[in-house]
Protein backbone atom coordinates (compact mmCIF):
# COMPACT_ATOMS: atom_id res chain seq x y z
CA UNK A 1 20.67 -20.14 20.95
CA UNK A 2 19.98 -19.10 17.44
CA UNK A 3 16.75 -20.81 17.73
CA UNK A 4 15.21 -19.11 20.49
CA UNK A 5 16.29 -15.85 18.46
CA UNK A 6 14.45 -16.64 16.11
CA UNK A 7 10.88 -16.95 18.50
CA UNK A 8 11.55 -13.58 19.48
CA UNK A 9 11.12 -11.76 16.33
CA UNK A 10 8.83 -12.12 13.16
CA UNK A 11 10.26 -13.36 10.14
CA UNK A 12 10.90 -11.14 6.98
CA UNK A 13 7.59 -12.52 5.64
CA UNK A 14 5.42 -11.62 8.80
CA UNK A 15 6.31 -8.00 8.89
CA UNK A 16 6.35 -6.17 5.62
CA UNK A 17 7.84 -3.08 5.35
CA UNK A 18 9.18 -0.22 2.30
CA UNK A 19 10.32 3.08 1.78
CA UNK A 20 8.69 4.97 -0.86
CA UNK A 21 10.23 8.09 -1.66
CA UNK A 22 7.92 11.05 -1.99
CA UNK A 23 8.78 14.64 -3.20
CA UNK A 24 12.31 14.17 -1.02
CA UNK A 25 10.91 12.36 2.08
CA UNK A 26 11.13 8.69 2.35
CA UNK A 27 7.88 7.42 4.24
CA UNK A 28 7.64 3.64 5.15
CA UNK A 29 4.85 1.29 4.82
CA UNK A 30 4.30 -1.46 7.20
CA UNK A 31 2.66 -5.03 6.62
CA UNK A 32 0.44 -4.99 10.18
CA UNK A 33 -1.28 -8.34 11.13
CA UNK A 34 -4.77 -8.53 10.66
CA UNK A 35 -7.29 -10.59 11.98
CA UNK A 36 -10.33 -12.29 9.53
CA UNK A 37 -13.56 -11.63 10.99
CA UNK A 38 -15.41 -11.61 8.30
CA UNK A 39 -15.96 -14.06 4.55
CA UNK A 40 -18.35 -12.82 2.46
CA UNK A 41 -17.50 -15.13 -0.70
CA UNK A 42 -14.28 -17.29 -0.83
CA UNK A 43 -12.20 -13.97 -2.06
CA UNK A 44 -13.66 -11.07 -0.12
CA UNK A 45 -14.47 -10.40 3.45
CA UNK A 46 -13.12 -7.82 6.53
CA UNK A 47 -10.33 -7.68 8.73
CA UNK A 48 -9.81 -6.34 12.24
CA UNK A 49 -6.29 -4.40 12.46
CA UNK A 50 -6.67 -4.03 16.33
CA UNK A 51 -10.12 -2.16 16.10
CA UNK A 52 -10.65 -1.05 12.35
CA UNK A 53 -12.59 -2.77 9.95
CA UNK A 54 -11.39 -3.10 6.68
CA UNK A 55 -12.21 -4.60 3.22
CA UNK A 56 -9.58 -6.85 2.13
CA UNK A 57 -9.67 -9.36 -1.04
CA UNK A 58 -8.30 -12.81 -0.31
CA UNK A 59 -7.89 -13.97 -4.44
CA UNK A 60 -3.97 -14.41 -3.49
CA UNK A 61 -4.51 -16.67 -0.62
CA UNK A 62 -5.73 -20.12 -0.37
CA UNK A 63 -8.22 -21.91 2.41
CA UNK A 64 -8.72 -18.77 4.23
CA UNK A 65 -11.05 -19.62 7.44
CA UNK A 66 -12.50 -16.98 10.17
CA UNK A 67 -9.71 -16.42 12.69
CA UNK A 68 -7.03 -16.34 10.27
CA UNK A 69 -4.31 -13.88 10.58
CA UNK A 70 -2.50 -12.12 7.42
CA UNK A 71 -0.79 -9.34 6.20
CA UNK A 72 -2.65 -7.12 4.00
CA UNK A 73 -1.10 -4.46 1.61
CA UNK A 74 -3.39 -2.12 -1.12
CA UNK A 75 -6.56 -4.49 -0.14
CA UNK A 76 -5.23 -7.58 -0.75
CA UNK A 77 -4.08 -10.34 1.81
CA UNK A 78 -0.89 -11.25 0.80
CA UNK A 79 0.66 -13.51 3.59
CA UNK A 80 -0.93 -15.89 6.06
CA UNK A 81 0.71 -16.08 9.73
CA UNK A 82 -0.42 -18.47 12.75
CA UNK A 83 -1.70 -16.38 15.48
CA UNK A 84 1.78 -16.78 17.47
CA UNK A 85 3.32 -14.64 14.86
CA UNK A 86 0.92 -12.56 14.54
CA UNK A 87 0.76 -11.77 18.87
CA UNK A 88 4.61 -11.76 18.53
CA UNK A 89 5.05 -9.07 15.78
CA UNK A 90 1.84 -6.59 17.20
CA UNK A 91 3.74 -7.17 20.42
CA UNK A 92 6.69 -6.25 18.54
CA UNK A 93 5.32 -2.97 17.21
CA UNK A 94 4.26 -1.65 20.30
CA UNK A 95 6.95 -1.83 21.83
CA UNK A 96 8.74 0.79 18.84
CA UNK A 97 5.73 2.48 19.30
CA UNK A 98 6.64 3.19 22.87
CA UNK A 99 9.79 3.75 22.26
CA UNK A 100 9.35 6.37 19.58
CA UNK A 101 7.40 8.50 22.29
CA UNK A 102 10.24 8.55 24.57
């Protein structure tokens, strides 16, 4: 049973999240998959977080190939997932992201 717990939700790694504290309001920051859809030299090339485009340096990560998904955080992959994970913890979010409108 434990193991098909554990299909159901990301691991610690996959979705990165922190509180920062900020003038007496805690915000948090989430680690969103993203997919690689661009390489532009082994360390730099885009991502696609569901529609945006965004810079991201790869330096911390090895063999990264077009189609990869990771976690990116201040420009800088930091985690690779396989694209289960990824589809699991997007999934994941918007489903608190309906909630939250309720």
């Amino acid at each position: 049973m434990h193991s098909n717990c554990q299909k159901s939700r990301p691991r610690p790694q996959d979705l990165v999240s922190y509180v920062v504290k900020e003038k007496e309001r805690n915000k948090m920051c989430l680690g969103i998959p993203a997919k690689v859809i661009e390489i532009d030299d082994p360390n730099q090339g885009k991502v696609d977080y569901l529609g945006t485009k965004v810079k991201t340096n790869f330096t911390l990560l090895d063999d990264i190939k077009l189609g990869d998904w990771v976690i990116v955080h201040a420009g800088f992959a930091i985690t690779k997932l396989n694209e289960e994970e990824a589809r699991e913890t997007l999934s994941m979010l918007r489903e608190i992201a309906e909630h939250s409108k309720q």
